[in-house]
C-alpha atoms as a PDB file:
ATOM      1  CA  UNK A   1      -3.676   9.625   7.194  1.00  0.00           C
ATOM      2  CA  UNK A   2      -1.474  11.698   9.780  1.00  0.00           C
ATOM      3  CA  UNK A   3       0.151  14.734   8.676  1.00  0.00           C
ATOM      4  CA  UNK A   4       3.512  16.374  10.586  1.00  0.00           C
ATOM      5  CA  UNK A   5       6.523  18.601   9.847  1.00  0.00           C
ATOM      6  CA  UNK A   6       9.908  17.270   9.224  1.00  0.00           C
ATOM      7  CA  UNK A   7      10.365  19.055  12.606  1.00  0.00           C
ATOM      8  CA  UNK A   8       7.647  17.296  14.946  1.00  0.00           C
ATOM      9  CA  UNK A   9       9.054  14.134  12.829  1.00  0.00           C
ATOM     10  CA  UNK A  10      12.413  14.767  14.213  1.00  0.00           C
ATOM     11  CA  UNK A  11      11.331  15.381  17.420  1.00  0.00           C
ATOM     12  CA  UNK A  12       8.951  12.746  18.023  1.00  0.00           C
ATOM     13  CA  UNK A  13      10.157  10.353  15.652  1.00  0.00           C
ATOM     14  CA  UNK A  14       9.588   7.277  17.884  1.00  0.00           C
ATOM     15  CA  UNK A  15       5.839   8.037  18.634  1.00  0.00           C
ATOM     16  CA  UNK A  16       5.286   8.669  14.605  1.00  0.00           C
ATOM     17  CA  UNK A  17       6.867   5.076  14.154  1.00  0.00           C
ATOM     18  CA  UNK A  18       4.515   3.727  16.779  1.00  0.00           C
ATOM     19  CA  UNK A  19       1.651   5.578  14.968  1.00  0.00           C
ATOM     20  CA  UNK A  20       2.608   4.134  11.160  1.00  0.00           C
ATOM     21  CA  UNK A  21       1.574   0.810  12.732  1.00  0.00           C
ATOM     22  CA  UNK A  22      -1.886   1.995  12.462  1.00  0.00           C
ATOM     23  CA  UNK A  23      -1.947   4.878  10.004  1.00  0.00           C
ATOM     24  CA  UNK A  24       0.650   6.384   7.292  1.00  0.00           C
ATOM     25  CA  UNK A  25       2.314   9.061   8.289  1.00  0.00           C
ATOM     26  CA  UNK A  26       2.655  12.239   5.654  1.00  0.00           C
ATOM     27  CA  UNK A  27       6.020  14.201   6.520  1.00  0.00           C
ATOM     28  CA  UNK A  28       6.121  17.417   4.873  1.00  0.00           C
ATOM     29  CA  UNK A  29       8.713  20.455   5.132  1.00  0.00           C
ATOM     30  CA  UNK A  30       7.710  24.065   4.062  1.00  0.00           C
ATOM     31  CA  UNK A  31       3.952  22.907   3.857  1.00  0.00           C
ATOM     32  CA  UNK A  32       5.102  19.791   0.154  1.00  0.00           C
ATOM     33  CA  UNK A  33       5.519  16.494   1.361  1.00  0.00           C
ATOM     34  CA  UNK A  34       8.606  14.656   1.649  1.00  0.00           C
ATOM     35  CA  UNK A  35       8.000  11.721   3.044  1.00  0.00           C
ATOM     36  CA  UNK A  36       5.472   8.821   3.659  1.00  0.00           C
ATOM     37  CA  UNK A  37       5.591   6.428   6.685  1.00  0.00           C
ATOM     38  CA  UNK A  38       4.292   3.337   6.375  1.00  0.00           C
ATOM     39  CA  UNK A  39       4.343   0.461   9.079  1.00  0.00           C
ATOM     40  CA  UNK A  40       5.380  -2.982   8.626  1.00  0.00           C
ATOM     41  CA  UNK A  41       4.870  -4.397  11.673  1.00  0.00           C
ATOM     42  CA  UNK A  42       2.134  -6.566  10.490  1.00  0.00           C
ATOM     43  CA  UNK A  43       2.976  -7.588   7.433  1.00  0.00           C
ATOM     44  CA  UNK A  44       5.024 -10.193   5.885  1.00  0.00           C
ATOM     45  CA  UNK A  45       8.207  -9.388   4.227  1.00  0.00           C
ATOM     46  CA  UNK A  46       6.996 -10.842   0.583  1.00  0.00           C
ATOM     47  CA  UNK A  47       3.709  -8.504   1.126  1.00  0.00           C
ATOM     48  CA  UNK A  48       5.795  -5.437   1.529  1.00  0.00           C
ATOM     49  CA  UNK A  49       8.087  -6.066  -1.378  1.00  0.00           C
ATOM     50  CA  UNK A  50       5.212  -7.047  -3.866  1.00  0.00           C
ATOM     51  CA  UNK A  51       3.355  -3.568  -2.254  1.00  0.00           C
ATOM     52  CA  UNK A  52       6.560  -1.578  -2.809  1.00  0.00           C
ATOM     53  CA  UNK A  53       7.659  -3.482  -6.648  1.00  0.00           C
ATOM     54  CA  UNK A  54       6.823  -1.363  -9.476  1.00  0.00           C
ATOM     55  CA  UNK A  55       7.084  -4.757 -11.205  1.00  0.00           C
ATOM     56  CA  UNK A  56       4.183  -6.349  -9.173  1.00  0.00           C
ATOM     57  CA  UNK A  57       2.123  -2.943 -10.022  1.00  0.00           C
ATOM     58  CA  UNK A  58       2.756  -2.950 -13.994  1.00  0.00           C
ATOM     59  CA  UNK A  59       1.827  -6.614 -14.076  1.00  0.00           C
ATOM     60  CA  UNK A  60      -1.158  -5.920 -12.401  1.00  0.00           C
ATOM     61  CA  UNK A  61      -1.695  -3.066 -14.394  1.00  0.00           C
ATOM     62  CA  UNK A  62      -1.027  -5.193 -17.460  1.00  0.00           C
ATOM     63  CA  UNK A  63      -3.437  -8.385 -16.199  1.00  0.00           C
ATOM     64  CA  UNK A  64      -6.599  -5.825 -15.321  1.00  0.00           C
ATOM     65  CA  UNK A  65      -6.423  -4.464 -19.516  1.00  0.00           C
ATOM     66  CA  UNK A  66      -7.247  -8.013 -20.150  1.00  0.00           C
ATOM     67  CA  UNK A  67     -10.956  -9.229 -21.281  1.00  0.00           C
ATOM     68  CA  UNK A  68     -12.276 -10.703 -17.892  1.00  0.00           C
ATOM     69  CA  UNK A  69     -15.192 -13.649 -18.000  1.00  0.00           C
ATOM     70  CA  UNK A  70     -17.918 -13.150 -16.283  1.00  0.00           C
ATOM     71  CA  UNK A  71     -18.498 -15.197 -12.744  1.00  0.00           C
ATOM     72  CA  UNK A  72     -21.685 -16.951 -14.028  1.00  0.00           C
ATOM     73  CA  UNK A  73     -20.048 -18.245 -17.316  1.00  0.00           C
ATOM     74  CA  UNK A  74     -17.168 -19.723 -14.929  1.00  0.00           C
ATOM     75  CA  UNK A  75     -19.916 -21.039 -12.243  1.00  0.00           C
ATOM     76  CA  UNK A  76     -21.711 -23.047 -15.481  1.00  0.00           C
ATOM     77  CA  UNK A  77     -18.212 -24.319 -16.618  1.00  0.00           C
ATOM     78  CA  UNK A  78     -17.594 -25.396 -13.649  1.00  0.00           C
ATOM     79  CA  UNK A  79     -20.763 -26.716 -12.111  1.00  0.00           C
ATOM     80  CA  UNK A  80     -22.376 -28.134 -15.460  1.00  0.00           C
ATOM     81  CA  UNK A  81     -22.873 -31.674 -15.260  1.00  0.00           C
END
């Protein structure tokens, strides 16, 4: 991750856009961050709203509390004949 001052930001904002593409961007004034930059140019809109849905995160949250089954009991349910 890429760290800059809200006053490089400013300045260079374009090139910092170009670079979120790649990397996030940290933007911090008087040394505590303030903002995060994150590119979306390859991702789909549905991706970015399930990355950016606290929703989305508490369900996921919620689903990985949850007993799991282990991949060999699933492989003999599935491939017992």
């Amino acid at each position: 991750m890429k760290h800059t001052t809200l006053e490089e930001f400013s300045k260079e904002a374009q090139a910092f856009v170009q670079a979120a593409q790649q990397e996030r961007i940290l933007v911090t004034q008087d040394g505590k961050p303030l903002a995060l930059v994150v590119g979306l140019e390859n991702k789909d809109e549905e991706n970015w709203r399930l990355e950016m849905s606290s929703d989305f995160w508490q369900m996921i949250e919620e689903r990985r509390k949850r007993p799991t089954v282990p991949l060999k009991d699933v492989e003999a349910t599935l491939f017992d004949d």
